[in-house]
Protein backbone atom coordinates (compact mmCIF):
# COMPACT_ATOMS: atom_id res chain seq x y z
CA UNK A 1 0.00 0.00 0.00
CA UNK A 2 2.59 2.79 1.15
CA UNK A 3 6.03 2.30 -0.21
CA UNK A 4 7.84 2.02 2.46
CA UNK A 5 11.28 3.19 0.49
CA UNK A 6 9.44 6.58 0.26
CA UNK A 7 9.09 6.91 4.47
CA UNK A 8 12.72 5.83 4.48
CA UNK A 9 13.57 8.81 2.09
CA UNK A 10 11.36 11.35 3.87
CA UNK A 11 12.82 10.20 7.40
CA UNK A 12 16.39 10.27 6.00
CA UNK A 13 16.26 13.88 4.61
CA UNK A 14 14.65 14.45 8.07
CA UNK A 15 17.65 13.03 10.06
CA UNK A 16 20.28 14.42 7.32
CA UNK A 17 19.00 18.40 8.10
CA UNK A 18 19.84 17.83 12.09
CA UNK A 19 22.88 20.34 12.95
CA UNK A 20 26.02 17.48 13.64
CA UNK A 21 26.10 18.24 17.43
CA UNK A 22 22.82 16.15 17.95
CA UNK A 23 23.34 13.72 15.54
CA UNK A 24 23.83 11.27 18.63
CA UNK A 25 20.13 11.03 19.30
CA UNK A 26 19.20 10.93 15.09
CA UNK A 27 18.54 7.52 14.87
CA UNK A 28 16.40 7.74 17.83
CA UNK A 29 14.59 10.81 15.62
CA UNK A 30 15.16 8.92 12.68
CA UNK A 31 12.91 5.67 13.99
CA UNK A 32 10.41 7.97 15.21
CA UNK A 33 10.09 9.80 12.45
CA UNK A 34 9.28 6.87 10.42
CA UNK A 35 6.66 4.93 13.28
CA UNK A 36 5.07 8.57 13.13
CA UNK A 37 5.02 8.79 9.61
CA UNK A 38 3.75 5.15 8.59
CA UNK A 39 0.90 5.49 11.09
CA UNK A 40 -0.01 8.72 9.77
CA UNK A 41 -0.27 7.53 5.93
CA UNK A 42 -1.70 4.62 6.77
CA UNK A 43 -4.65 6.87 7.94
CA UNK A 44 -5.11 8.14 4.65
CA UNK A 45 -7.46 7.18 2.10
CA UNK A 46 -4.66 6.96 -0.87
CA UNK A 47 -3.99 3.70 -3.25
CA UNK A 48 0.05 2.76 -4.30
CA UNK A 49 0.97 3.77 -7.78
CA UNK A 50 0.27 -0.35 -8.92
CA UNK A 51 -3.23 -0.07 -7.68
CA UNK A 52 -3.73 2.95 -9.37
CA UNK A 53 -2.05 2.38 -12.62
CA UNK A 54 -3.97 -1.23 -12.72
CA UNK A 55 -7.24 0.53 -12.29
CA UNK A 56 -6.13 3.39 -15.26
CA UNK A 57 -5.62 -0.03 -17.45
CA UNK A 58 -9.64 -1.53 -16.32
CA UNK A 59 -11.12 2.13 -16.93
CA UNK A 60 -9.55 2.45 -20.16
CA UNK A 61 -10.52 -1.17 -21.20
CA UNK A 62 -14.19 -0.33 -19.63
CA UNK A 63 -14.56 2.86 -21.90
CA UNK A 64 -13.38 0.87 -25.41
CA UNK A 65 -15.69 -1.89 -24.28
CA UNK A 66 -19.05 1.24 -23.72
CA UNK A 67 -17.18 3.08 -26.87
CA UNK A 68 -18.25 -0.38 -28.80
CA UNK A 69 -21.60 -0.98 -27.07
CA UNK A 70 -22.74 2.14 -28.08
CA UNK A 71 -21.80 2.04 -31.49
CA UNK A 72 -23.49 -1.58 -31.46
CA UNK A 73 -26.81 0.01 -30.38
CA UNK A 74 -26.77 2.85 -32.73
CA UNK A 75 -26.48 0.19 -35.58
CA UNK A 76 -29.30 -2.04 -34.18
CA UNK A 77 -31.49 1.42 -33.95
CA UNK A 78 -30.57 2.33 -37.45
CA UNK A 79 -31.77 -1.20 -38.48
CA UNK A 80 -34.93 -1.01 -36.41
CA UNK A 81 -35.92 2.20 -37.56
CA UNK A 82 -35.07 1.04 -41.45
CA UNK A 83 -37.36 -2.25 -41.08
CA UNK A 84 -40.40 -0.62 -39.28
């Protein structure tokens, strides 16, 4: 769901803009940071970049398929109207 190389990044840059004097407690920030920020985006409402490029793929399929259906109907009217 969340790509968890992505929190890594974000907590990284986090760590990497703490002044060198306190870099002694940075990994203690740094696993914070990330518990904090995996709970947080798990509480969102948000699909990974698979999900969301498998569903682009199905809607695109599903509007050739309605593109066809309609152009099937429109025939069967024209025929409908010709024979009555």
């Amino acid at each position: 769901m969340i790509n968890a190389k992505k929190i890594e990044d974000i907590a990284k840059q986090v760590t990497d803009a703490i002044p060198p004097g306190l870099k002694n407690i940075a990994a203690d920030f740094e696993d914070k940071t990330k518990t904090v920020l995996q709970r947080k985006l798990s509480q969102l409402d948000v699909v990974s970049r698979e999900e969301f490029d498998v569903q682009t793929q199905v809607l695109l399929k599903t509007r050739e398929k309605i593109a066809q259906l309609e152009t099937k109907i429109a025939e069967l009217e024209a025929k409908f109207s010709a024979e009555n």
